[in-house]
Protein backbone atom coordinates (compact mmCIF):
# COMPACT_ATOMS: atom_id res chain seq x y z
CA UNK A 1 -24.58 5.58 52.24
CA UNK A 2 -24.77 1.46 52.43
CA UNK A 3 -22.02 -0.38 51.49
CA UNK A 4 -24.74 -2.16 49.05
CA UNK A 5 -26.16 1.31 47.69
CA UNK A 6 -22.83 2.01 46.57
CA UNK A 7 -22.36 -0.96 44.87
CA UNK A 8 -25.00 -1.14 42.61
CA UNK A 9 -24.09 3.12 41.75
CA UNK A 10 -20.79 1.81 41.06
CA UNK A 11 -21.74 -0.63 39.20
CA UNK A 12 -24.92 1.26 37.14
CA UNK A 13 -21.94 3.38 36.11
CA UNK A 14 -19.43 0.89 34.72
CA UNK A 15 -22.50 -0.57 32.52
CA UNK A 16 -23.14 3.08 31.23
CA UNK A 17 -19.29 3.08 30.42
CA UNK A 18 -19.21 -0.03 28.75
CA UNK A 19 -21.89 0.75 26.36
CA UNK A 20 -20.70 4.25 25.78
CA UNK A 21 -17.70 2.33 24.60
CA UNK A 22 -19.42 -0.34 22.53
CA UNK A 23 -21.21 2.67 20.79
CA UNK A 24 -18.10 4.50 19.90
CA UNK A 25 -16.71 1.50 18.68
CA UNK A 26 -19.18 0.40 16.53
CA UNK A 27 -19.48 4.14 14.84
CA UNK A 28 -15.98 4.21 14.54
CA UNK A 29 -15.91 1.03 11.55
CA UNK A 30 -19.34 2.24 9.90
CA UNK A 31 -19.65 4.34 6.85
CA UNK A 32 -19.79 7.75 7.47
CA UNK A 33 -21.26 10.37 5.45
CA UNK A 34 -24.85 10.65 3.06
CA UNK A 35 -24.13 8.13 0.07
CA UNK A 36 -23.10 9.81 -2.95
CA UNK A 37 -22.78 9.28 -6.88
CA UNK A 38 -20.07 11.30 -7.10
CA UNK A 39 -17.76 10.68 -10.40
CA UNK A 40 -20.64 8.91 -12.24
CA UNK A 41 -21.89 9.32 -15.47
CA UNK A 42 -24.19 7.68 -18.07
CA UNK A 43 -22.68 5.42 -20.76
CA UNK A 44 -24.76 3.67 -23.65
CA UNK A 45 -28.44 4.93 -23.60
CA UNK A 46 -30.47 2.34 -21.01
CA UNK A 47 -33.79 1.21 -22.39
CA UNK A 48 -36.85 3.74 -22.33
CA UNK A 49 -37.86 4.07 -18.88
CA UNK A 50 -34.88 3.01 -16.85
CA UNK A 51 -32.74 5.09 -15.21
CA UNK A 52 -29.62 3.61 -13.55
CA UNK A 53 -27.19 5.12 -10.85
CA UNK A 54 -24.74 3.65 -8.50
CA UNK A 55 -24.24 5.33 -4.64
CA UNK A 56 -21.39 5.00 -2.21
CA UNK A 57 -20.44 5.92 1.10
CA UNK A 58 -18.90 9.88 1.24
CA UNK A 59 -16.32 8.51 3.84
CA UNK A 60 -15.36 5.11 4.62
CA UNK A 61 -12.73 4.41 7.59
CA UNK A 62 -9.31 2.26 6.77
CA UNK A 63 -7.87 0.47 10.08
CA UNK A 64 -3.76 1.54 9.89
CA UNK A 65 -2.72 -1.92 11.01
CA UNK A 66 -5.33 -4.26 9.11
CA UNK A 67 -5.92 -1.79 5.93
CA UNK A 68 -8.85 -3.75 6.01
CA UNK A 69 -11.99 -1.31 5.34
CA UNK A 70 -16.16 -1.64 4.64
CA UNK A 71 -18.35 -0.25 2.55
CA UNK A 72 -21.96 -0.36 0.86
CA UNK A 73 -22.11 -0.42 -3.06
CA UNK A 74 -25.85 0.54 -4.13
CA UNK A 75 -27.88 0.33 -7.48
CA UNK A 76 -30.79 2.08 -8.03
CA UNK A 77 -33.26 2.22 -10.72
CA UNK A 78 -35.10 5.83 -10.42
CA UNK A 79 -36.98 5.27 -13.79
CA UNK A 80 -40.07 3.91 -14.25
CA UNK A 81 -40.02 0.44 -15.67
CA UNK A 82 -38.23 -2.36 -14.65
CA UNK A 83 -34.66 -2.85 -16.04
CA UNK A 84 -34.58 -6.62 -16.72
CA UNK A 85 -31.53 -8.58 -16.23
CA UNK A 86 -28.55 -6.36 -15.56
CA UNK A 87 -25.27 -6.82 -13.47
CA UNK A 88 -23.26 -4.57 -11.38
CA UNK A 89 -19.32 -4.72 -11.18
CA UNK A 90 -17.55 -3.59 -8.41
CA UNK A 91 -14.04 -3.10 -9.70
CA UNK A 92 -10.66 -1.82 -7.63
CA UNK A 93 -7.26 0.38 -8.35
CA UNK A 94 -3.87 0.81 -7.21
CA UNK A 95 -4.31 0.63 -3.49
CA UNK A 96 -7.82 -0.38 -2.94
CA UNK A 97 -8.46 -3.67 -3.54
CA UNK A 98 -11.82 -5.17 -3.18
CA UNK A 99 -11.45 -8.45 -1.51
CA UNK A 100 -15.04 -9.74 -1.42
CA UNK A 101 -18.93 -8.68 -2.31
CA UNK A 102 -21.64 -10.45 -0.52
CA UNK A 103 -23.40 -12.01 -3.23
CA UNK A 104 -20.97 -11.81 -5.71
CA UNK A 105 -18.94 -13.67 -7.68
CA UNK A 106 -15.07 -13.11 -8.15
CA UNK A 107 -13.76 -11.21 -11.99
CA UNK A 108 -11.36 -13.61 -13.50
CA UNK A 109 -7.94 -11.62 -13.78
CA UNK A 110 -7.77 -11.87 -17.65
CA UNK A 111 -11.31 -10.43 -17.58
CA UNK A 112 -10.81 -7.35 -15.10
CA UNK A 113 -10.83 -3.59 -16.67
CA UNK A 114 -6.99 -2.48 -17.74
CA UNK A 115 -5.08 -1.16 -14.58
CA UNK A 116 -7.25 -2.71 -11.81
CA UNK A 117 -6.35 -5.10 -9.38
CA UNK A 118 -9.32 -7.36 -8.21
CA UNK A 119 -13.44 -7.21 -9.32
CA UNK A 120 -16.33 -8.81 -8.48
CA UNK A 121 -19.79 -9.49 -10.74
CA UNK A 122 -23.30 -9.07 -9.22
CA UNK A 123 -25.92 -10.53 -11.64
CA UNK A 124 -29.44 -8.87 -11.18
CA UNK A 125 -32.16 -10.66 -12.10
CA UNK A 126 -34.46 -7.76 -12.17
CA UNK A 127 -34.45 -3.87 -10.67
CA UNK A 128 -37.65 -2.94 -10.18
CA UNK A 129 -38.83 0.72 -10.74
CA UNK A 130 -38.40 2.97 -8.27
CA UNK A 131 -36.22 0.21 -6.39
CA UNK A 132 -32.39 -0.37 -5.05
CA UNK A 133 -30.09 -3.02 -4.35
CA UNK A 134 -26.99 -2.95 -1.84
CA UNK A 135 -23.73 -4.74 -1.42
CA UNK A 136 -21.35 -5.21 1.23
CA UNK A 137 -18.13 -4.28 0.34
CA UNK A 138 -15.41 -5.79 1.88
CA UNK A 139 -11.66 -4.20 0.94
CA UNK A 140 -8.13 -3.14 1.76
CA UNK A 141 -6.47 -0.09 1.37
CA UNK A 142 -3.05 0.82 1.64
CA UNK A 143 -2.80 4.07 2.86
CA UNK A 144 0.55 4.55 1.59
CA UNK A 145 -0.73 4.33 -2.10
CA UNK A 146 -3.73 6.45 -3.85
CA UNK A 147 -6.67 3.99 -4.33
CA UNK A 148 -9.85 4.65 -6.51
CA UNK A 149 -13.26 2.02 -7.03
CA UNK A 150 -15.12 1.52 -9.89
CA UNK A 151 -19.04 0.67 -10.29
CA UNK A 152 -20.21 0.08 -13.69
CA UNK A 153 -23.64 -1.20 -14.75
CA UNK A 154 -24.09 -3.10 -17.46
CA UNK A 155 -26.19 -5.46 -19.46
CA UNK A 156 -26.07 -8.85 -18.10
CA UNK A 157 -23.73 -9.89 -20.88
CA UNK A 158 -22.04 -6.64 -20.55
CA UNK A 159 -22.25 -5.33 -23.95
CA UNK A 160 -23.60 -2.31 -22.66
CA UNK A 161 -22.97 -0.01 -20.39
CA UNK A 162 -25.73 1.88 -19.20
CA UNK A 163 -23.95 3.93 -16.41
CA UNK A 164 -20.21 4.03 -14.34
CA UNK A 165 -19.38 5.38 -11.24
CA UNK A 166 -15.45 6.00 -11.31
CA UNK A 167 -12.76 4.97 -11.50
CA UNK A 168 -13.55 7.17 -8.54
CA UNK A 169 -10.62 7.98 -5.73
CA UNK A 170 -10.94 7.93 -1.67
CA UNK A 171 -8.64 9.71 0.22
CA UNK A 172 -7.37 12.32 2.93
CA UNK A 173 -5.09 15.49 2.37
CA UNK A 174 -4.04 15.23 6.08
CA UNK A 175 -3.58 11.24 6.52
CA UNK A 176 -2.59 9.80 10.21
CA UNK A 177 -0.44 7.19 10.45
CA UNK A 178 0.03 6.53 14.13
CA UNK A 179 -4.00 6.53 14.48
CA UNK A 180 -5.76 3.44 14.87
CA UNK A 181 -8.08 4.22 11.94
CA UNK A 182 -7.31 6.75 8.34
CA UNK A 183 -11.03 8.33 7.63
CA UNK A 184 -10.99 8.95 3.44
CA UNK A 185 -13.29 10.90 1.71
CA UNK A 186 -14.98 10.19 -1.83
CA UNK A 187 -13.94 11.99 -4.41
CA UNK A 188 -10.40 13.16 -2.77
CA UNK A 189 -7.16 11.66 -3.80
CA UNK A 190 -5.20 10.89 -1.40
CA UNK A 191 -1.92 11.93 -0.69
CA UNK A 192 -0.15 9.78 1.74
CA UNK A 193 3.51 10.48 3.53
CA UNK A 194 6.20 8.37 1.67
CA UNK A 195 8.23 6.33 3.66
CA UNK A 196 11.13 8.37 3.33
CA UNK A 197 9.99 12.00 3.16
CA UNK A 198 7.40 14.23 1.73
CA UNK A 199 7.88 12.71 -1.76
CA UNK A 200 4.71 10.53 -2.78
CA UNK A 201 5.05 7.24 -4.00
CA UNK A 202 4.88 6.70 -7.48
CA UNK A 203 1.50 5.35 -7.66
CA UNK A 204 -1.97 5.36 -9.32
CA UNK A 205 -2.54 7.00 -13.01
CA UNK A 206 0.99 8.07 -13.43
CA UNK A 207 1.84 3.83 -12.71
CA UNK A 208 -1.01 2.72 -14.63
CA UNK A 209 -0.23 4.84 -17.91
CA UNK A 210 3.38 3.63 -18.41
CA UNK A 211 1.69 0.25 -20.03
CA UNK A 212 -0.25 2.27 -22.06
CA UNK A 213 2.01 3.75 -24.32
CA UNK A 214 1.33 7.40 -25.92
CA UNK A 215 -2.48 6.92 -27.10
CA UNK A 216 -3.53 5.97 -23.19
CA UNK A 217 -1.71 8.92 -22.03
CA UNK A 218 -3.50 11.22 -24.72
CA UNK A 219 -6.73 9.77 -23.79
CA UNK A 220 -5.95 10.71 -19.71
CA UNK A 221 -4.88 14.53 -21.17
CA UNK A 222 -8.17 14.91 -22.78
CA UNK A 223 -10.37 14.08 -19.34
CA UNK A 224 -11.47 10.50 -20.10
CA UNK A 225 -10.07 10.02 -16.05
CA UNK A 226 -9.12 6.30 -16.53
CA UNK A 227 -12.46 5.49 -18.14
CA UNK A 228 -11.91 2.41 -20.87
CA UNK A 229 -15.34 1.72 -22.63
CA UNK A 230 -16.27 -1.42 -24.19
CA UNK A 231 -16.15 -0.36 -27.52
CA UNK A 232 -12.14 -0.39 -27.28
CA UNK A 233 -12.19 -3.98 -25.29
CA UNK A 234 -15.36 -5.38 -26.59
CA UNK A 235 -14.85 -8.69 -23.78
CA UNK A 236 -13.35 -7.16 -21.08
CA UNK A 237 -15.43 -5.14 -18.73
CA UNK A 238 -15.33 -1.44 -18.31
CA UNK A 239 -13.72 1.45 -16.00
């Protein structure tokens, strides 16, 4: 075989490796999964003919050294009129904190939900029926911590709230700490090593009902899962 033959085998098969790479590589930071509406509900009644849910990812990937992590938030309206003006928060907990939406603007902290840590506000000038939206999601999570994400939809002055998604937890049962990347499911709470042993950190509800006092913890006892409506904080926002 020429000298020149086997040059261009040789080097037909380091292109083939390179993009075999690129592939994994790109996979590997994607959302994984079929989107889900897991740990949603409706809220206040939405007006006749709309029909609001919210979507995410069913497993998002955290990189161990970065905790930096992406995801898509959707919207949909599956009625069949259009909703009007409406907005869509997308709200984090303990250790998943949502540092930007594309499109969005930033929650002031005296205007965030009780117990969460960062928020964003996407206004929506109109859904129309039969129609979704999506967001980019860009967020850390410490995988030391539990973490949970919120997405409530609401009227565009949010007096209403015609549907919520969460405060919903990601998470593993059998987390990884010397791989490059943690994958976390939606809908699992996660239950990280603690630094020191098997003991978890004290993190998540347990943290977040100490400020509450004795009627927040009844309310967590009785299934309400974290969920703070606006009838309690009429000008704060929900979740």
């Amino acid at each position: 075989m020429s000298s020149r033959r086997m040059t261009t085998i040789a080097g037909s098969l380091v292109t083939a490796a390179f993009s075999t790479v690129m592939i994994f590589s790109v996979t590997a930071s994607a959302d994984e999964g079929p989107a889900s509406s897991k740990g949603g509900k409706a809220v206040d009644e939405a007006p006749a003919g709309v029909e609001l849910t919210t979507t995410l990812p069913g497993t998002i990937s955290v990189d161990n050294s970065s905790q930096k992590t992406e995801l898509t938030a959707t919207v949909k309206n599956d009625g069949s009129k259009d909703t009007g003006k409406i907005r869509l928060l997308v709200v984090g907990f303990d250790g998943m904190t949502v540092k930007n939406v594309q499109g969005c603007s930033p929650i002031e902290e005296k205007d965030l939900p009780e117990g969460s840590n960062s928020g964003f506000a996407c206004p929506i000038d109109n859904l129309a029926a039969g129609k979704s939206k999506s967001y980019a999601v860009d967020a850390t999570f410490d995988v030391k911590k539990t973490g949970k994400i919120c997405l409530p939809v609401q009227t565009n002055d949010g007096k209403k709230t015609f549907w919520q998604q969460g405060p919903v937890p990601f998470g593993t049962t059998n987390p990884s700490p010397n791989a490059p990347a943690t994958p976390l499911l939606l809908g699992t709470d996660n239950k990280p090593v603690a630094p020191g042993g098997d003991e978890l950190p004290k993190t998540g509800v347990e943290r977040d009902l100490l400020p509450l006092g004795a009627a927040g913890a009844s309310l967590m006892a009785a299934g309400v899962a974290g969920l703070w409506w606006s009838q309690r904080r009429p000008r704060r926002t929900t979740c």
